[in-house]
Protein backbone atom coordinates (compact mmCIF):
# COMPACT_ATOMS: atom_id res chain seq x y z
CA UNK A 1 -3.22 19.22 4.30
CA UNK A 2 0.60 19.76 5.14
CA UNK A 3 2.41 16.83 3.25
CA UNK A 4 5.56 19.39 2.93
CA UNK A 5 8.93 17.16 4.60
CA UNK A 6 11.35 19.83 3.03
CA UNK A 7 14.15 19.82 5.50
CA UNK A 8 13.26 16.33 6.91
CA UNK A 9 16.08 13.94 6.54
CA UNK A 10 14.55 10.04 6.02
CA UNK A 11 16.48 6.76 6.82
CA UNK A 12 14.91 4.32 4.77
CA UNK A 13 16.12 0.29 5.64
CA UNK A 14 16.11 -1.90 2.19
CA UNK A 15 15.66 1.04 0.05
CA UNK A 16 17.11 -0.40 -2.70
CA UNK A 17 14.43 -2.42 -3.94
CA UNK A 18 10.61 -3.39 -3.75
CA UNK A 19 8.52 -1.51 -0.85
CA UNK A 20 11.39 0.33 0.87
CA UNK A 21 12.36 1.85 -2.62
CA UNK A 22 9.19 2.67 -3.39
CA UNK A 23 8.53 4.89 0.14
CA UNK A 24 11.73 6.34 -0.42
CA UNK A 25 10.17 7.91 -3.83
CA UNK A 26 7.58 9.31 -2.26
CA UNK A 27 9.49 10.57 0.83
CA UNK A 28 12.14 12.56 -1.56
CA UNK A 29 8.63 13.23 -3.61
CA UNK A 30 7.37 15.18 -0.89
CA UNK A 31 10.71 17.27 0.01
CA UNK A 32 12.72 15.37 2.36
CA UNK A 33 16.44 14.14 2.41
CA UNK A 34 16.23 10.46 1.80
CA UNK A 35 19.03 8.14 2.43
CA UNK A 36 18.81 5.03 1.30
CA UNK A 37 20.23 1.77 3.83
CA UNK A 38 20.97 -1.74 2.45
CA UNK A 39 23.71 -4.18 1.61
CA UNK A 40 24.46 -3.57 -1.96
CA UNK A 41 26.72 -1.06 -2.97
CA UNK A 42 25.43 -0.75 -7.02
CA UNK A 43 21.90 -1.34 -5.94
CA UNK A 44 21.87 1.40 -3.81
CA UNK A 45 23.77 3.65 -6.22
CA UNK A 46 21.34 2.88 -9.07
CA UNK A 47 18.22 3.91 -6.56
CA UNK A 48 19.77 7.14 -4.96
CA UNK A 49 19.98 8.23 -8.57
CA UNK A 50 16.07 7.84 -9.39
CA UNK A 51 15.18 9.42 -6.41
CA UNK A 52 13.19 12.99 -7.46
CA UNK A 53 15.12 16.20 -6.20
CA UNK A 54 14.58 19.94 -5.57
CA UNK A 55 17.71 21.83 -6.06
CA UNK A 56 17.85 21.82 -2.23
CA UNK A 57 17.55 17.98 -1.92
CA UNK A 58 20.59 15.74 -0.90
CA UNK A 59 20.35 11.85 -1.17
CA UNK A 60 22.71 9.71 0.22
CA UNK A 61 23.18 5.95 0.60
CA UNK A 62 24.49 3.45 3.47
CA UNK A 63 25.63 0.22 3.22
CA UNK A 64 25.09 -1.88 6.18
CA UNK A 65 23.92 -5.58 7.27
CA UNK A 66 21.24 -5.00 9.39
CA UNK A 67 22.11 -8.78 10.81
CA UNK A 68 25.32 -7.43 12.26
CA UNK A 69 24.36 -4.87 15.28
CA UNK A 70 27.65 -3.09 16.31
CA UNK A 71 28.60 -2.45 12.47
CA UNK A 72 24.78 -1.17 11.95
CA UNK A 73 25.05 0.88 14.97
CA UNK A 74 28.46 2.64 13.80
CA UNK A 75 27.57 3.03 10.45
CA UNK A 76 24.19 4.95 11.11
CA UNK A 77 26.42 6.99 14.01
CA UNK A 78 28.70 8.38 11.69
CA UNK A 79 25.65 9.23 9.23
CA UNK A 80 24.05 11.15 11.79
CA UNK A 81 27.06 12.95 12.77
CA UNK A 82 26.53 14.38 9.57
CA UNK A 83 22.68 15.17 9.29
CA UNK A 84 20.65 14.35 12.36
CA UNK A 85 17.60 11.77 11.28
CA UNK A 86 14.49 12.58 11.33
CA UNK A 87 12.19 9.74 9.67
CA UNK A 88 13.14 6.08 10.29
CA UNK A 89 11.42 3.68 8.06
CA UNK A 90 12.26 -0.10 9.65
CA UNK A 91 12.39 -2.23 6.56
CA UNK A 92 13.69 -5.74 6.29
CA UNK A 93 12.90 -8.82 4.20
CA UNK A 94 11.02 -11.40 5.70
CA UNK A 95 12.63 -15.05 7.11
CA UNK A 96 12.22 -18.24 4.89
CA UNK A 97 8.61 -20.12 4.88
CA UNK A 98 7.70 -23.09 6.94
CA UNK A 99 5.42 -24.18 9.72
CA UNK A 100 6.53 -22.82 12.87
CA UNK A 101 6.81 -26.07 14.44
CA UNK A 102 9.55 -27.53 12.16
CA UNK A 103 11.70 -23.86 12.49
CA UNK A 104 15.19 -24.48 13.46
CA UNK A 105 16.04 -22.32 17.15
CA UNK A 106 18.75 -20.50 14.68
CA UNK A 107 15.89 -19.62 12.29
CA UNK A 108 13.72 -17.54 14.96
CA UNK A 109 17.30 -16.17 16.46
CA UNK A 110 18.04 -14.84 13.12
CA UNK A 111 14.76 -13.07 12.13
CA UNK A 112 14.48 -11.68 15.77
CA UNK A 113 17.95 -9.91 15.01
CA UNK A 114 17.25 -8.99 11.86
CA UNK A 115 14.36 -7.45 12.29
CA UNK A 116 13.22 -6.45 16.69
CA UNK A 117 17.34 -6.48 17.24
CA UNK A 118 18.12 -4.22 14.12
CA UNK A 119 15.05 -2.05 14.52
CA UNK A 120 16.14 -1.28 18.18
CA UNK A 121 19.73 -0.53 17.35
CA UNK A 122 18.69 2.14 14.45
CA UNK A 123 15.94 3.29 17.00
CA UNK A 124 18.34 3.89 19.59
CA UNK A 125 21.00 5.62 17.49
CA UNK A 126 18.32 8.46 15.72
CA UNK A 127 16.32 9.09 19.04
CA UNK A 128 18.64 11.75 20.69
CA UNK A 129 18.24 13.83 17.53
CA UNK A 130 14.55 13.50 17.27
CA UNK A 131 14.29 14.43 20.54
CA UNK A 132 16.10 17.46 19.77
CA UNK A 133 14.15 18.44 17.44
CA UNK A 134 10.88 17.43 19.16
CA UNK A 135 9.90 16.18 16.08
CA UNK A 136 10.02 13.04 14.66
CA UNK A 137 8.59 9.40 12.60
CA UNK A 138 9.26 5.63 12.85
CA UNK A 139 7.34 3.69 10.49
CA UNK A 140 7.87 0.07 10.90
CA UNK A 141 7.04 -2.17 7.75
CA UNK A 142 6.01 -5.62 8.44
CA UNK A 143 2.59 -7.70 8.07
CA UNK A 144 -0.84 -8.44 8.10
CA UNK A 145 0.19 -11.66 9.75
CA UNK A 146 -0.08 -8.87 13.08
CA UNK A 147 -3.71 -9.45 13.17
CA UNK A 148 -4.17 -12.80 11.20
CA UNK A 149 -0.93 -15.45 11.18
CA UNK A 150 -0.79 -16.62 7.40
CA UNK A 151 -0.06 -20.20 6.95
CA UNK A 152 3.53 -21.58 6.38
CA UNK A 153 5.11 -18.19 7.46
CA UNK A 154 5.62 -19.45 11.21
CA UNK A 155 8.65 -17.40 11.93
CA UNK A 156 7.11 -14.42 9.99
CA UNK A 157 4.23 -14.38 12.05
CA UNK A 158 6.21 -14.75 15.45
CA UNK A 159 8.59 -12.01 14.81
CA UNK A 160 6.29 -9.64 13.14
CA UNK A 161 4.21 -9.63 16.19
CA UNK A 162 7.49 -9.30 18.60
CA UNK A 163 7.90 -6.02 16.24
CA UNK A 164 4.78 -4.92 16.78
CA UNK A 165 4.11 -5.28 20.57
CA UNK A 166 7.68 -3.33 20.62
CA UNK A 167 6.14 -0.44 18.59
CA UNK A 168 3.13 0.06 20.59
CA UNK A 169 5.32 0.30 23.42
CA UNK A 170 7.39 3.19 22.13
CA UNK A 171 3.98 4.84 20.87
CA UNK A 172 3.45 5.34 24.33
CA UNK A 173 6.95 6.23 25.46
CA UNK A 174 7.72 8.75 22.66
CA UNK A 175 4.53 10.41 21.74
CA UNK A 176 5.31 12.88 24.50
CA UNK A 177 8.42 13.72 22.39
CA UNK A 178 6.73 14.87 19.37
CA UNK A 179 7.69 11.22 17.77
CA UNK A 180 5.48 8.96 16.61
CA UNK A 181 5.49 4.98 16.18
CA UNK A 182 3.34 3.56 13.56
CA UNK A 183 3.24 -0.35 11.30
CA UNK A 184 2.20 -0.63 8.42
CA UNK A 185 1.19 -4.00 7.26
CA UNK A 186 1.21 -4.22 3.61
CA UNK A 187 -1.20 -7.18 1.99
CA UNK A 188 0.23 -9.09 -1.41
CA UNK A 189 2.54 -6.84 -2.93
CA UNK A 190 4.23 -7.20 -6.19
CA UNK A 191 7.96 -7.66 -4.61
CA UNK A 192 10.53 -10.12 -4.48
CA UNK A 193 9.07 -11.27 -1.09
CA UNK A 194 6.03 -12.34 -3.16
CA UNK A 195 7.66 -14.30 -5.42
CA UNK A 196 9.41 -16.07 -2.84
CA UNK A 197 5.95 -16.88 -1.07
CA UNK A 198 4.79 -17.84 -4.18
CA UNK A 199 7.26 -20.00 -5.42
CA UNK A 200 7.51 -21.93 -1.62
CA UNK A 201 3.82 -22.68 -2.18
CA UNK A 202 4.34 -24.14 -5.09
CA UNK A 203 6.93 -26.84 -3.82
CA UNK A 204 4.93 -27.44 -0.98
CA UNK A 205 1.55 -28.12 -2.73
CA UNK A 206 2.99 -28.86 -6.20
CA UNK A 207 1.02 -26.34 -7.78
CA UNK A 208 1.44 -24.03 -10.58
CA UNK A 209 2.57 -20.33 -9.22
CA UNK A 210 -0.41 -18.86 -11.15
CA UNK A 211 -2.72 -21.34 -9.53
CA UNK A 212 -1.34 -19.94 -6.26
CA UNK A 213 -1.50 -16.85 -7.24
CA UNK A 214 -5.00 -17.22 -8.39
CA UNK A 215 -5.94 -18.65 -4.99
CA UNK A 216 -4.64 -15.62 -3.05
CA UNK A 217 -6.36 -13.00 -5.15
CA UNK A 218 -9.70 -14.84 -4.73
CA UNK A 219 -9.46 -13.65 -0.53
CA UNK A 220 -8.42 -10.23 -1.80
CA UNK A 221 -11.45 -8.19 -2.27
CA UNK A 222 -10.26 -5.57 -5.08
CA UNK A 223 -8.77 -8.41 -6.79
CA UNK A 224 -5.48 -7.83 -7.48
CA UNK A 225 -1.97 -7.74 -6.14
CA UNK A 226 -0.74 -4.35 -4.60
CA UNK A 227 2.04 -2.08 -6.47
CA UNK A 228 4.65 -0.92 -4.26
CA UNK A 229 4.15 2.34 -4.64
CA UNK A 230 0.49 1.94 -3.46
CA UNK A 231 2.33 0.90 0.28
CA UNK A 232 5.61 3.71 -0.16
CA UNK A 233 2.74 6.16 -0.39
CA UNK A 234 0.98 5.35 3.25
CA UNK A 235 3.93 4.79 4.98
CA UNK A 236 4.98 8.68 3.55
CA UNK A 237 1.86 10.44 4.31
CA UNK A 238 2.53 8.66 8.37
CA UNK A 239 5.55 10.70 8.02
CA UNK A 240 3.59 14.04 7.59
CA UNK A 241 2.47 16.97 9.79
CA UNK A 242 -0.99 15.44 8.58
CA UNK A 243 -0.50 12.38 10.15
CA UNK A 244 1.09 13.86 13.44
CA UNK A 245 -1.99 12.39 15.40
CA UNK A 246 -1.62 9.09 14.29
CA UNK A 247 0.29 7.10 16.77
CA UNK A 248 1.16 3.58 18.02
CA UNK A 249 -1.27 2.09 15.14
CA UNK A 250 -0.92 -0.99 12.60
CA UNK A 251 -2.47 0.22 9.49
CA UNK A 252 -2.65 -2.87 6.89
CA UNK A 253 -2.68 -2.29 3.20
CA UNK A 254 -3.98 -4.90 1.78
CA UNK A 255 -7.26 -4.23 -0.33
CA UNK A 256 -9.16 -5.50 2.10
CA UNK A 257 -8.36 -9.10 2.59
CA UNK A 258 -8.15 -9.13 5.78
CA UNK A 259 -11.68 -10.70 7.93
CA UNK A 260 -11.09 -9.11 10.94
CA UNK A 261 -12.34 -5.41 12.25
């Protein structure tokens, strides 16, 4: 099985914490160049440096705000002017909680440009070089909500799908190219993102967070929360040669819980 992504240079959005951290590991784990995007300076500094790397490795970092398009757009320009990118790993946190009903027009404007606007713009600036090389990997993190909307995550579950449909449609676009488009949907994870699910459940229920938490693992058949790693890990090996078949597909992560086939 060809895992090997020596030479491979990886853009990796929120890579300085929680799941896009942890598939930046395993990227530079497996031989590529990993640079790491995200707003904060020391954060990202402190995660380049635990990155694992071969003598021929070179990890970088990028600060940028993915919810500001033109300064995304010339930041990752200049990076690539530098080393072309090969791997794009779409990572963003997800919007506040709340019934979609009561969402403020703002609120769906600003998780549509975080995440569909900002994954377009960093799509649009690596594809001539992935072309080039006829080889290339767009992972797209978002959720299980794709299949199954979870309740009080009404924005969530509107945008994630938006992300979606606009993956499938570049699947089908770019596999001629040598480039695959894959989601994958990670289940509970132990992140910050979890903690601010739980903790929003809480207030709106008045429950204890463990009580919550207790609830969630009960639909979660190997009964417990995921580690991060256990999602950086499948969204690496959908960056392999081994995985060059796989294409416009939503692979969720998440120990089963969800019902549907």
């Amino acid at each position: 099985m060809d895992l090997n992504l020596s030479g491979k240079h990886a853009l990796v959005c929120g890579g300085s914490e929680g799941i896009g951290r942890a598939a930046a590991i395993e990227l530079a784990a497996l031989g590529a160049d990993v640079t790491l995007l995200a707003r904060r300076d020391d954060a990202l500094r402190d995660a380049v440096a635990a990155l694992p790397a071969r003598a021929t490795q070179r990890h970088g970092h990028l600060v940028a705000d993915v919810s500001q398009a033109t300064a995304l757009a010339d930041a990752v320009a200049a990076l690539i002017a530098k080393k072309p990118v090969h791997i794009l790993v779409n990572n963003t946190g997800g919007p506040p909680g709340g019934p979609a009903h009561a969402a403020a027009i703002d609120a769906y404007l600003d998780a549509f440009n975080k995440h569909l606007v900002a994954n377009h713009t960093l799509l649009q600036a690596v594809l001539p070089g992935m072309r080039g090389a006829r080889w290339g990997r767009i992972v797209n993190v978002i959720s299980t909500s794709v299949y199954e909307p979870i309740p009080n995550l009404g924005v969530s579950n509107t945008i994630r799908g938006a992300v979606a449909s606009w993956a499938k449609t570049l699947s089908r676009e770019l596999g001629g190219d040598g480039i695959t488009v894959n989601n994958v949907l990670p289940g509970y994870t132990r992140t910050q993102r979890l903690d601010q699910i739980l903790a929003d459940r809480s207030t709106a229920t008045g429950k204890s967070r463990d009580d919550i938490a207790n609830a969630m693992l009960a639909s979660v058949p190997v009964g417990r929360f995921a580690e991060a790693g256990e999602i950086g890990g499948v969204i690496a090996f959908l960056c392999t040669d081994a995985a060059a078949y796989v294409n416009g597909q939503s692979l969720a992560v998440d120990g089963g819980r969800m019902q549907s086939i």
